[in-house]
C-alpha atoms as a PDB file:
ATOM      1  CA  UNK A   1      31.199 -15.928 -29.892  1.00  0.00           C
ATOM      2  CA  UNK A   2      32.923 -15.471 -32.948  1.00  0.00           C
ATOM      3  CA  UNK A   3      33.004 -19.133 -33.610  1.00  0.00           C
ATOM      4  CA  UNK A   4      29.504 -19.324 -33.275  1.00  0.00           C
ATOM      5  CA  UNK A   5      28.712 -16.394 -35.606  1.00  0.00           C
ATOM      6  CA  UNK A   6      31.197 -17.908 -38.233  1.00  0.00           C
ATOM      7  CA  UNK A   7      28.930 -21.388 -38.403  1.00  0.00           C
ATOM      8  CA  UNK A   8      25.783 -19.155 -38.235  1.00  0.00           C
ATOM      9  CA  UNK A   9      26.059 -18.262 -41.843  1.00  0.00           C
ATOM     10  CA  UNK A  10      27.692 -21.772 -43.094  1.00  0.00           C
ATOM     11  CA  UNK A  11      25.000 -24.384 -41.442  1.00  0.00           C
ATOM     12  CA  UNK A  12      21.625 -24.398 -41.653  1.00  0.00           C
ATOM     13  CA  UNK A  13      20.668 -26.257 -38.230  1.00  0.00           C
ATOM     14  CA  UNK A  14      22.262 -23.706 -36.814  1.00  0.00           C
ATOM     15  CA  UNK A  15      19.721 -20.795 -38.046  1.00  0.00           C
ATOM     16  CA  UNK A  16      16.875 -23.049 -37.474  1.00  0.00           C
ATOM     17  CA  UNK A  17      17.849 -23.617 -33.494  1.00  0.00           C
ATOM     18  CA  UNK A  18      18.351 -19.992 -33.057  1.00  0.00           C
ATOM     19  CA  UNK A  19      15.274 -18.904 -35.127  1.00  0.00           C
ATOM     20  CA  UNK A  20      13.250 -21.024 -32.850  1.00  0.00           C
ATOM     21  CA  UNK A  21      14.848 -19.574 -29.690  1.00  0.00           C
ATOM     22  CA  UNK A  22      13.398 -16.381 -31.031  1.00  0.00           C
ATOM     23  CA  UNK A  23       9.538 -17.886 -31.479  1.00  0.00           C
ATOM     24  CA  UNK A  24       9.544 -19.719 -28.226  1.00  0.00           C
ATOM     25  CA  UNK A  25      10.117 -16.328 -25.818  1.00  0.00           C
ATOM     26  CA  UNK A  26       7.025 -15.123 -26.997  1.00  0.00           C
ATOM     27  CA  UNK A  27       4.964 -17.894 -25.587  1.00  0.00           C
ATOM     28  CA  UNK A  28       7.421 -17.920 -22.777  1.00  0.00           C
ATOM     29  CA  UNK A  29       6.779 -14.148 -22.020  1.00  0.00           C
ATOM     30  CA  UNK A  30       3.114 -14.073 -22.494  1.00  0.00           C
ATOM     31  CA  UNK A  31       2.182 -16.656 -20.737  1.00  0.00           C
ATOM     32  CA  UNK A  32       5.230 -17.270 -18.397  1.00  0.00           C
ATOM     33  CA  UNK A  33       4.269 -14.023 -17.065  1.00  0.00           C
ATOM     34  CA  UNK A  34       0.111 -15.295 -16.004  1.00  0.00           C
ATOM     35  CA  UNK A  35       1.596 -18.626 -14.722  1.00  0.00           C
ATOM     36  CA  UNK A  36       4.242 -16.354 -12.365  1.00  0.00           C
ATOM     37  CA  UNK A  37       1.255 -14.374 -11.842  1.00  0.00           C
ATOM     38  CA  UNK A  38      -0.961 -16.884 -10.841  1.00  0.00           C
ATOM     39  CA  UNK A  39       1.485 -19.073  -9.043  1.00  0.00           C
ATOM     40  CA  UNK A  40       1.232 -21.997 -10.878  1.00  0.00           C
ATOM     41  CA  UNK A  41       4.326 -22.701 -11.699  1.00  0.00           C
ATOM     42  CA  UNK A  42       3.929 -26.341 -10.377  1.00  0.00           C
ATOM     43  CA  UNK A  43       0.859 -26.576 -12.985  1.00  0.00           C
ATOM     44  CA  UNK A  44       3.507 -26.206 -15.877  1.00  0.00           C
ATOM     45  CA  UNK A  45       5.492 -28.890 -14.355  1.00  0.00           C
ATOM     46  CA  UNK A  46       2.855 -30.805 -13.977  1.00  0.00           C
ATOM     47  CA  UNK A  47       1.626 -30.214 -17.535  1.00  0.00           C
ATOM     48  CA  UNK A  48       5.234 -30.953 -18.600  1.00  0.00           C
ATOM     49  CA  UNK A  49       6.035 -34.558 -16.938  1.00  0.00           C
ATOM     50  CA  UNK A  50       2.637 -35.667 -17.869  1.00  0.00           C
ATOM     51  CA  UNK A  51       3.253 -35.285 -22.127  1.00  0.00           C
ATOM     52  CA  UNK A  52       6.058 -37.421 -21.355  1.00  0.00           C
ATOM     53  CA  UNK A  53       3.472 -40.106 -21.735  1.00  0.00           C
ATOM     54  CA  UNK A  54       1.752 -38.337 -25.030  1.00  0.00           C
ATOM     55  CA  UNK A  55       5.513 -38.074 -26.692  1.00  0.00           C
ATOM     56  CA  UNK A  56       6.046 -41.764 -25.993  1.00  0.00           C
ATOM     57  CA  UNK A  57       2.773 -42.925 -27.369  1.00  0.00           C
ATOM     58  CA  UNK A  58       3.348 -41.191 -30.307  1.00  0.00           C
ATOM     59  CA  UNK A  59       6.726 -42.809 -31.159  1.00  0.00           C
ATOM     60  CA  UNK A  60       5.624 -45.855 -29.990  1.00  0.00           C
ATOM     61  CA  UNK A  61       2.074 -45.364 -32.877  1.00  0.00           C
ATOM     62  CA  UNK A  62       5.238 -44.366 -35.443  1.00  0.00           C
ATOM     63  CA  UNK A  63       7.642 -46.880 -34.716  1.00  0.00           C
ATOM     64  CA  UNK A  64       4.918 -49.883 -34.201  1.00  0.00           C
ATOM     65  CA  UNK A  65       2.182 -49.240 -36.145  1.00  0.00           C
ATOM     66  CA  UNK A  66       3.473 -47.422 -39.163  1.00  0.00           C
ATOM     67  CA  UNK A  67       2.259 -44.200 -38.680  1.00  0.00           C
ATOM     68  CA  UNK A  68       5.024 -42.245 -39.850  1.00  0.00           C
ATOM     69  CA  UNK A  69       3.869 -38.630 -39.785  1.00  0.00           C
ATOM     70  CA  UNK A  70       3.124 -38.479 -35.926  1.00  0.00           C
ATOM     71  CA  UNK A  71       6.065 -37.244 -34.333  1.00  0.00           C
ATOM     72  CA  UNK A  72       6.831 -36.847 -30.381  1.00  0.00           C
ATOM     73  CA  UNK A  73       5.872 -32.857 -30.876  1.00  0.00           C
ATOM     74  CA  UNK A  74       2.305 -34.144 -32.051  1.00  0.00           C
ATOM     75  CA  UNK A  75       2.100 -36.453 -29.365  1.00  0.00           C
ATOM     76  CA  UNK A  76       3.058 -33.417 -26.597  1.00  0.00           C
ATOM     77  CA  UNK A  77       0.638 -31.223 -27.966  1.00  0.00           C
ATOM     78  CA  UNK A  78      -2.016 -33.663 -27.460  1.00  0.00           C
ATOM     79  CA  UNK A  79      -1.494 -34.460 -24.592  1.00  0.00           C
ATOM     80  CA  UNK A  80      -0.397 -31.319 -23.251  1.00  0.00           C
ATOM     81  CA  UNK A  81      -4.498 -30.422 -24.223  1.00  0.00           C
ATOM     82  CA  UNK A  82      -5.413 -33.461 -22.803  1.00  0.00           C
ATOM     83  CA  UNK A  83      -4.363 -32.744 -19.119  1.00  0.00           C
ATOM     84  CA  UNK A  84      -5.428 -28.606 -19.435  1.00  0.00           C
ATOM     85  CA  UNK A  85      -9.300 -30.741 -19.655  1.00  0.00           C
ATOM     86  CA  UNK A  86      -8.559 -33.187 -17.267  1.00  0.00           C
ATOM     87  CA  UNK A  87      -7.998 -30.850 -15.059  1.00  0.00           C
ATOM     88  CA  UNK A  88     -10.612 -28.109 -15.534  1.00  0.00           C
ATOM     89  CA  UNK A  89     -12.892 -30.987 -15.568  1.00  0.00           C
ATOM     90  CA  UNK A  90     -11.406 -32.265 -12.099  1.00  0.00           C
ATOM     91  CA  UNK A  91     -11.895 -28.876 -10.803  1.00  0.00           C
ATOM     92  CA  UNK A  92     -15.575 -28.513 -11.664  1.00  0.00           C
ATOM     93  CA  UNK A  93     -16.984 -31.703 -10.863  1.00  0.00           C
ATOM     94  CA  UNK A  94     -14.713 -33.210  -8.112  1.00  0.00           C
ATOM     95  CA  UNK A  95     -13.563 -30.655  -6.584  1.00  0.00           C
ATOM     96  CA  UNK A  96      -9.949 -32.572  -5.961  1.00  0.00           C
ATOM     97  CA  UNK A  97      -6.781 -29.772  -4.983  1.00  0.00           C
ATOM     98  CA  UNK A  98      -5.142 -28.291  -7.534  1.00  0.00           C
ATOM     99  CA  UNK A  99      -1.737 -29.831  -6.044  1.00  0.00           C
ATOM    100  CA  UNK A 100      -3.132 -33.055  -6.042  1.00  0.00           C
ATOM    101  CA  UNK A 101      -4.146 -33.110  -9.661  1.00  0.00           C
ATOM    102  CA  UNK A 102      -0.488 -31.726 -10.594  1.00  0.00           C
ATOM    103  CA  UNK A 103       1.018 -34.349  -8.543  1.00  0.00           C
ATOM    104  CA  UNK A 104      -0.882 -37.222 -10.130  1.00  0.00           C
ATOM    105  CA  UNK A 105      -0.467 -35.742 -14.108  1.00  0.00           C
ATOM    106  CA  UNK A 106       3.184 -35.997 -13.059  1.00  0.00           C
ATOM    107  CA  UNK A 107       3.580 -38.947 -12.511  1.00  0.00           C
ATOM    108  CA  UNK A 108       1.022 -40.804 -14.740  1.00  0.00           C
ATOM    109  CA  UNK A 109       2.645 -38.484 -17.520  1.00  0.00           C
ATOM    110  CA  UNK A 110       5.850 -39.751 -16.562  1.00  0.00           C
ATOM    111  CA  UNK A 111       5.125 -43.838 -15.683  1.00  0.00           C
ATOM    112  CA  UNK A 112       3.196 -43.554 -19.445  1.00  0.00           C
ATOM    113  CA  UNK A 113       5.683 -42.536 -21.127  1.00  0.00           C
ATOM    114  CA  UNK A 114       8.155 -44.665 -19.854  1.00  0.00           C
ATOM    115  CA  UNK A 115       6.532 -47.600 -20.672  1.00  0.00           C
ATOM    116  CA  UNK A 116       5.955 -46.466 -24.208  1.00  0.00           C
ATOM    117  CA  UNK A 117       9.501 -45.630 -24.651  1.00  0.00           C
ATOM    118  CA  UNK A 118      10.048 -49.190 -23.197  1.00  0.00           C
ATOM    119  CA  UNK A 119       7.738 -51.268 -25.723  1.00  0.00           C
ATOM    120  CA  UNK A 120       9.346 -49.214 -28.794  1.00  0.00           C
ATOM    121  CA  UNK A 121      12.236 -50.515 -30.404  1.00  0.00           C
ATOM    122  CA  UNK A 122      15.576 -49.036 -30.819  1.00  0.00           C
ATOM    123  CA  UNK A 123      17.089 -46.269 -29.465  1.00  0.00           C
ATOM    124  CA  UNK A 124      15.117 -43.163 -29.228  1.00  0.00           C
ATOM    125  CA  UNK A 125      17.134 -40.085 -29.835  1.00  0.00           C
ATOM    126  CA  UNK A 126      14.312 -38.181 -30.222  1.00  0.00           C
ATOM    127  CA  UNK A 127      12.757 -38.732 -27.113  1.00  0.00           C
ATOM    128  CA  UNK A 128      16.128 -37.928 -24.853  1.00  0.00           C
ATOM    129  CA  UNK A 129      16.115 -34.944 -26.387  1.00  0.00           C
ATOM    130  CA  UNK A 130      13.169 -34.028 -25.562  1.00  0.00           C
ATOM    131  CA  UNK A 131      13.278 -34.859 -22.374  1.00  0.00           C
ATOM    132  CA  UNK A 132      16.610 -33.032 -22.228  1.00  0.00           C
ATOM    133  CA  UNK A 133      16.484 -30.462 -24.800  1.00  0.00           C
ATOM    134  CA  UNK A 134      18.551 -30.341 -27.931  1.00  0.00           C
ATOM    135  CA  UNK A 135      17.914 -26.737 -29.469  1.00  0.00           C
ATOM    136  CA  UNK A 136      19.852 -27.922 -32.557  1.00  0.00           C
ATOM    137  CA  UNK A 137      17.480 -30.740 -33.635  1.00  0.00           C
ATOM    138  CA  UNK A 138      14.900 -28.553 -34.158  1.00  0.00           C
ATOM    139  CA  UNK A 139      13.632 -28.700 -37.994  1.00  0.00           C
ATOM    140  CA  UNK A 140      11.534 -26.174 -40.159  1.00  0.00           C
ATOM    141  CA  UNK A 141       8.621 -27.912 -39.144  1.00  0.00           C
ATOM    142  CA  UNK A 142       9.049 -27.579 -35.671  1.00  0.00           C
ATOM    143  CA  UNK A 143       9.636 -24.114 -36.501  1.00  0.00           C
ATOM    144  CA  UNK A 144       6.512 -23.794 -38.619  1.00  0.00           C
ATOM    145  CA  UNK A 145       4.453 -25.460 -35.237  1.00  0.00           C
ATOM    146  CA  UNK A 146       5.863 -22.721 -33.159  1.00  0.00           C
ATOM    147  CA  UNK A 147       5.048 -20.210 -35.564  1.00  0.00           C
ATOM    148  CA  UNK A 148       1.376 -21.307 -35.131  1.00  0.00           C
ATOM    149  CA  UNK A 149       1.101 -22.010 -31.619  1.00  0.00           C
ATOM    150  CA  UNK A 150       2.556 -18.717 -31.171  1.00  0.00           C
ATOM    151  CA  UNK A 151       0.213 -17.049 -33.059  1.00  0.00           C
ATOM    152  CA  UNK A 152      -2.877 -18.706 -30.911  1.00  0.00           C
ATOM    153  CA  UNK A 153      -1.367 -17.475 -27.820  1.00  0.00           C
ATOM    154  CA  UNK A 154      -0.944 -13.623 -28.922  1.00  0.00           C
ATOM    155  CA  UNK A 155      -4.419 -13.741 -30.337  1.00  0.00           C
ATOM    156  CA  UNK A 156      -6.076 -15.195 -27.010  1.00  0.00           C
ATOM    157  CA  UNK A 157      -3.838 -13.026 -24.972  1.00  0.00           C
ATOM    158  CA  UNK A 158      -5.146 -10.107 -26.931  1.00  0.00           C
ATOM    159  CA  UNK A 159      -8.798 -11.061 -27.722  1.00  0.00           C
ATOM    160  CA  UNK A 160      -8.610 -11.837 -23.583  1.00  0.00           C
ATOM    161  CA  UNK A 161      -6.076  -9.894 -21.604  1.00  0.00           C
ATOM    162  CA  UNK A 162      -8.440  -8.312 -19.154  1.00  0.00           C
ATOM    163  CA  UNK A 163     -10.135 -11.126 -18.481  1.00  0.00           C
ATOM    164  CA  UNK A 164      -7.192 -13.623 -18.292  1.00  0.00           C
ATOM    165  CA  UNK A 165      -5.260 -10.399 -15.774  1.00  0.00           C
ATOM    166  CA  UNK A 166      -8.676 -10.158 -13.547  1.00  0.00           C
ATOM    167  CA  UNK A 167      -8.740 -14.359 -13.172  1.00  0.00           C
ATOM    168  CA  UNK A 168      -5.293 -14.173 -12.435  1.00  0.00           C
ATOM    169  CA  UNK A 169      -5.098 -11.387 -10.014  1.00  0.00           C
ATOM    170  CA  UNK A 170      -8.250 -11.987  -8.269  1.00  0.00           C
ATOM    171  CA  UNK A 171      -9.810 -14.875  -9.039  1.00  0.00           C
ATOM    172  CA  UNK A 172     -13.067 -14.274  -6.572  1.00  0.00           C
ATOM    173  CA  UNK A 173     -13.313 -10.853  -7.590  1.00  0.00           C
ATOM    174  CA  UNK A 174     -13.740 -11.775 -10.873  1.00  0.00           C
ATOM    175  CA  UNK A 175     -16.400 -14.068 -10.235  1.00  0.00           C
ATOM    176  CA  UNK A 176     -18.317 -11.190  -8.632  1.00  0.00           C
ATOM    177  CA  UNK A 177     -17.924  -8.919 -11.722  1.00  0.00           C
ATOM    178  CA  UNK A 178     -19.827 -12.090 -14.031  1.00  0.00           C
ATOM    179  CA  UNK A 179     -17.264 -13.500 -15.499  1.00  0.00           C
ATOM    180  CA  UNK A 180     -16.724 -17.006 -16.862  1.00  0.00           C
ATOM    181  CA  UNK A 181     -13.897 -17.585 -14.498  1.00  0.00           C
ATOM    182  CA  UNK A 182     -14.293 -21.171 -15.249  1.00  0.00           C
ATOM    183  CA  UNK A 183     -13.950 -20.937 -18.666  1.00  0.00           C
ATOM    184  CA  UNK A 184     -11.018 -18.103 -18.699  1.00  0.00           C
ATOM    185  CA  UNK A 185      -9.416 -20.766 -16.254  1.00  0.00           C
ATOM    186  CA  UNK A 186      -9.074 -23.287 -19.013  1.00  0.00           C
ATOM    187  CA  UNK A 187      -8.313 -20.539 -21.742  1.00  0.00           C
ATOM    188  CA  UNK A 188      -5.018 -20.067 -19.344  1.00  0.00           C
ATOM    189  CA  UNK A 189      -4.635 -23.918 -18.665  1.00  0.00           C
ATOM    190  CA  UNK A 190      -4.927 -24.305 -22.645  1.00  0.00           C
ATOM    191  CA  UNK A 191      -1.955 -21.371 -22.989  1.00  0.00           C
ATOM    192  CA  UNK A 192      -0.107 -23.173 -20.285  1.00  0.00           C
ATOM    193  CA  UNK A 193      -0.546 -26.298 -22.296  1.00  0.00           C
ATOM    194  CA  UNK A 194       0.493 -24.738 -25.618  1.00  0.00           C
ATOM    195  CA  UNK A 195       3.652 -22.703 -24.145  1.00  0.00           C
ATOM    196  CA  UNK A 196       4.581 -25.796 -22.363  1.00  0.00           C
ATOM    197  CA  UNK A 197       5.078 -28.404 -25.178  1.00  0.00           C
ATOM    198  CA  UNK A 198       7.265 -25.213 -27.061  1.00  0.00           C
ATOM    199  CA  UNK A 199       9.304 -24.391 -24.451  1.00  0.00           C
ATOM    200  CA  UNK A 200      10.061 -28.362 -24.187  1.00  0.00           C
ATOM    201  CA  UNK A 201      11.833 -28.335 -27.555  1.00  0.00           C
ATOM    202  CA  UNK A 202      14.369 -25.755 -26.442  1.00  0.00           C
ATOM    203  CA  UNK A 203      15.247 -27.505 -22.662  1.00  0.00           C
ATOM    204  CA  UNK A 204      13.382 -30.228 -22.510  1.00  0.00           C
ATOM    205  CA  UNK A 205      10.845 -31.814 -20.396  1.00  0.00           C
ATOM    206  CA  UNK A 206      13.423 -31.766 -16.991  1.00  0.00           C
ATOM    207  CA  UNK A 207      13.804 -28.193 -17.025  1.00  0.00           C
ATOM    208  CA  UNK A 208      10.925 -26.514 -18.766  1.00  0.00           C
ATOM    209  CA  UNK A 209       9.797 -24.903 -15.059  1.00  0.00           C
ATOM    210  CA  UNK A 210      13.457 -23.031 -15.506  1.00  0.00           C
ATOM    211  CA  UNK A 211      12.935 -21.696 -18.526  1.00  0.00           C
ATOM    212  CA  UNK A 212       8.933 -20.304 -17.616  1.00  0.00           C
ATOM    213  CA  UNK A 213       9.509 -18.880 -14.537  1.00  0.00           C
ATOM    214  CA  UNK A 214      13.081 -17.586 -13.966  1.00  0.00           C
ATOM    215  CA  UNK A 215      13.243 -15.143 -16.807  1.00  0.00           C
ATOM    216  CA  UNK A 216       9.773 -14.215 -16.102  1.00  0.00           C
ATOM    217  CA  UNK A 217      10.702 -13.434 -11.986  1.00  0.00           C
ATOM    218  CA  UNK A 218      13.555 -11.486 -13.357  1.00  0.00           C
ATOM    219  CA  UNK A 219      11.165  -9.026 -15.500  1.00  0.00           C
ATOM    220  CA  UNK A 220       8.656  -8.508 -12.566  1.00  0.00           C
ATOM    221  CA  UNK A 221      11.336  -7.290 -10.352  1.00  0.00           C
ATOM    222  CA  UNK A 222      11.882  -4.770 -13.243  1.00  0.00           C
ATOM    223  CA  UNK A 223       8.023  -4.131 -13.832  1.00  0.00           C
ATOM    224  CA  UNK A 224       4.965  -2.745 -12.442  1.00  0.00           C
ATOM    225  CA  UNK A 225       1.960  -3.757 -15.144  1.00  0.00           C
ATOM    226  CA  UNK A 226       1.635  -7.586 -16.340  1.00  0.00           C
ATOM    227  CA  UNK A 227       1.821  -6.166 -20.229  1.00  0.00           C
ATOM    228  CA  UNK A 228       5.685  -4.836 -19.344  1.00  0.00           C
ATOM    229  CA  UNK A 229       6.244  -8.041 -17.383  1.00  0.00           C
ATOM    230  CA  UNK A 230       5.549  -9.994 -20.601  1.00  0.00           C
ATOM    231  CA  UNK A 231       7.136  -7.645 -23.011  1.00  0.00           C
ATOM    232  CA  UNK A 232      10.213  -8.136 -20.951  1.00  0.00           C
ATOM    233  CA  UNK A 233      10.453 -11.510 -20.584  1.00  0.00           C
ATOM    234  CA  UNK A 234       9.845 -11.819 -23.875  1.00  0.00           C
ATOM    235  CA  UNK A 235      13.106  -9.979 -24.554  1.00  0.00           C
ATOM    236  CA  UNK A 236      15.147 -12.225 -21.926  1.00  0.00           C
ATOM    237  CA  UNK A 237      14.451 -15.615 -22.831  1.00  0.00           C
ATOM    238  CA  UNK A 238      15.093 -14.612 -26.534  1.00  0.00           C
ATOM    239  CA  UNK A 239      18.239 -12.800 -25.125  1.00  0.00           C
ATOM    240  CA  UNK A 240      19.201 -16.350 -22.735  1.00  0.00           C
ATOM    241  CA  UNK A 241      18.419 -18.423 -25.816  1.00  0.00           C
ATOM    242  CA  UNK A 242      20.729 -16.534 -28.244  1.00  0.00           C
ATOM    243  CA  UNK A 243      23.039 -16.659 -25.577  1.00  0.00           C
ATOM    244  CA  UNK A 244      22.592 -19.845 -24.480  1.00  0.00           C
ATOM    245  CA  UNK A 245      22.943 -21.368 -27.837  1.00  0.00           C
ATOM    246  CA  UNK A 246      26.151 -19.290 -28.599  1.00  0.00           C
ATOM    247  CA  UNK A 247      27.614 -20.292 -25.733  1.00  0.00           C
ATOM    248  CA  UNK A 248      26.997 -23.775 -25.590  1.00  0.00           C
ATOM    249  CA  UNK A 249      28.122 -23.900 -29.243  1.00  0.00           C
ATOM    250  CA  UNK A 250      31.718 -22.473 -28.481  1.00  0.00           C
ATOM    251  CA  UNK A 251      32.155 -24.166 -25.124  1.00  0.00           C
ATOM    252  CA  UNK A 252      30.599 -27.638 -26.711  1.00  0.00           C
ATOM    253  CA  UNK A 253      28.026 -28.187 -23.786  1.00  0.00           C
ATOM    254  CA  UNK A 254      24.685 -28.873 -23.630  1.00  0.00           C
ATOM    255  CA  UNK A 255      22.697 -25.820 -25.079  1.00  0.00           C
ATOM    256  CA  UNK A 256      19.546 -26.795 -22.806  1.00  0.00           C
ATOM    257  CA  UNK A 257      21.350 -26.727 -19.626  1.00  0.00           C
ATOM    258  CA  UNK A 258      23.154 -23.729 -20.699  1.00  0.00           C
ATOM    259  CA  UNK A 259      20.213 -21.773 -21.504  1.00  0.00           C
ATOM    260  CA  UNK A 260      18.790 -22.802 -17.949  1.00  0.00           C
ATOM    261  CA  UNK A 261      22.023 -21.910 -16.009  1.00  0.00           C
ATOM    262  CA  UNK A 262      22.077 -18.497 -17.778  1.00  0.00           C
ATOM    263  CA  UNK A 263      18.691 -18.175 -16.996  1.00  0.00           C
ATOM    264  CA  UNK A 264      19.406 -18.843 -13.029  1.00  0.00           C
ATOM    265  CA  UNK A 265      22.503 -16.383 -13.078  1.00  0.00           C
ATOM    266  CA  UNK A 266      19.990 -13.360 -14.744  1.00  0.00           C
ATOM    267  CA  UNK A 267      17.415 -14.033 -11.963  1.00  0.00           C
ATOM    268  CA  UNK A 268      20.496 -14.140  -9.188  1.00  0.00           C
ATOM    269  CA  UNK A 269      21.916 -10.407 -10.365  1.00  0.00           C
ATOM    270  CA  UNK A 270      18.529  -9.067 -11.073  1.00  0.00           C
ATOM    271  CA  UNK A 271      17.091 -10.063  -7.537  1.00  0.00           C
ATOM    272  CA  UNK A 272      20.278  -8.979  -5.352  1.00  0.00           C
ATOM    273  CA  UNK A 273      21.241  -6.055  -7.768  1.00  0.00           C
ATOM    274  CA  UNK A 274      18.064  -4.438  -7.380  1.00  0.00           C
ATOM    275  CA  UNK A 275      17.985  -4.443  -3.513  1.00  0.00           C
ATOM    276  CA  UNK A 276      21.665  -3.508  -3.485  1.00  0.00           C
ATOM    277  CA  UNK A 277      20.658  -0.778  -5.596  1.00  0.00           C
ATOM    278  CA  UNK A 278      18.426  -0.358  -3.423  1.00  0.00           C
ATOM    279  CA  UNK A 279      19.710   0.280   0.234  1.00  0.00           C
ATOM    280  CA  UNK A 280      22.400   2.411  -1.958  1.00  0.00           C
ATOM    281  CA  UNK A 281      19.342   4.613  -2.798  1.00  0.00           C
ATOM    282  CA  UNK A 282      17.952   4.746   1.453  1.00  0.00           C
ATOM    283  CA  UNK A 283      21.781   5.789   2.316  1.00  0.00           C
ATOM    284  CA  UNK A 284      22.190   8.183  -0.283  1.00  0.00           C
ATOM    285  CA  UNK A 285      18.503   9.844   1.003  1.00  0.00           C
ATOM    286  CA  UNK A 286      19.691   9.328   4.001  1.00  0.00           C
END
């Protein structure tokens, strides 16, 4: 740790990396905590195979055709968007399973992407990394996209918590009372989208689910309202990224897979602490 607090103040990439583990567990928390809710955590796999395809394309466009500003993060976030309308359209006018729609972003989002990847030339970096996760790449402008998309999601989660908690919760129920369920339902798919696509640049497309659900199960073991849930999760994946990153740095290991294994072993003691904790409580009573 002390190595890692050292190079904090002598590198740059270093401050960047852990200022953007910082903005990403507020999207994580927020909406992490409706997916959990919800239990959708499939969607946000789903969501995060299939801008595979959208991160390709984009490096493909750059690499190909010239267009040098459109980077893979561009490319995710467009695509991310892309399947939250797919499938609210799906869901209004075909009526198809939600599981079914998940299953077949995956693996378009996946097949289209490789096949990018395949027709661009060179070696591309950027796009193992992202499937991966590489913390320390992250730039000031990733940081400044984060910043933004961020932003979106605490306004809309604002503007919209009671809504977004009663077509979470009760889905029916909320029908009955005359709300837009259908629209609320792709205001969450379009936070799902958002929080997907950040959480990608920390761990990567292969282990994004990890990273939006664990810390997130953790906090509602410790919670009973969906506001503490996020406010809590919010502190642990900023807590697992700081970590994570500090960690990884020291030990030289993948800061991605750290994060995630962290993540796992808070989730493990939280769970099994609390009902050890627990039946210590019934016998003391007792």
């Amino acid at each position: 740790m002390h190595e890692f607090l050292t190079a904090l103040g002598d590198f740059a990439f270093l401050r960047c990396a852990l200022a953007g583990g910082l903005l990403v567990s507020v999207a994580g928390g927020i909406v992490g905590s409706l997916v959990v809710t919800r239990r959708l955590t499939a969607l946000a796999g789903g969501i995060a195979h299939f801008i595979l395809g959208g991160m390709g394309g984009a490096r493909y466009l750059s690499k190909v055709h010239g267009i040098e500003w459109l980077s893979p993060l561009h490319g995710a976030l467009a695509a991310a968007l892309l399947a939250a309308v797919i499938m609210t359209f799906v869901r209004l006018h075909a009526k198809e399973r939600e599981d079914t729609m998940i299953g077949a972003l995956w693996a378009l989002g996946m097949a289209a992407g490789v096949l990018f990847i395949w027709r661009t030339p060179g070696y591309n970096e950027d796009l193992m990394a992202y499937l991966f996760g590489d913390i320390l790449l992250m730039s000031t402008g990733d940081l400044v996209v984060i910043a933004i998309l961020d932003a979106i999601i605490l306004a809309v989660a604002f503007v919209f918590y009671g809504q977004l908690v009663a077509v979470c919760f009760d889905e029916e129920f909320a029908r009955l009372r005359g709300l837009p369920v259908d629209l609320f339902y792709f205001v969450f798919l379009c936070l799902t989208a958002l929080t997907v696509v950040v959480l990608v640049t920390v761990v990567g497309v292969v282990m994004v689910i990890a990273l939006l659900t664990l810390p997130v199960a953790a906090a509602g073991r410790c919670s009973t309202r969906l506001w503490q849930m996020m406010a809590l999760s919010t502190v642990f994946i900023a807590g697992l990224t700081t970590l994570g990153l500090a960690v990884s740095y020291d030990a030289n290991l993948p800061t991605g897979a750290t994060i995630v294994m962290l993540a796992g072993a808070l989730y493990v003691v939280v769970t099994f602490g609390g009902k050890a904790l627990a039946r210590v409580r019934v016998r003391a009573r007792g």
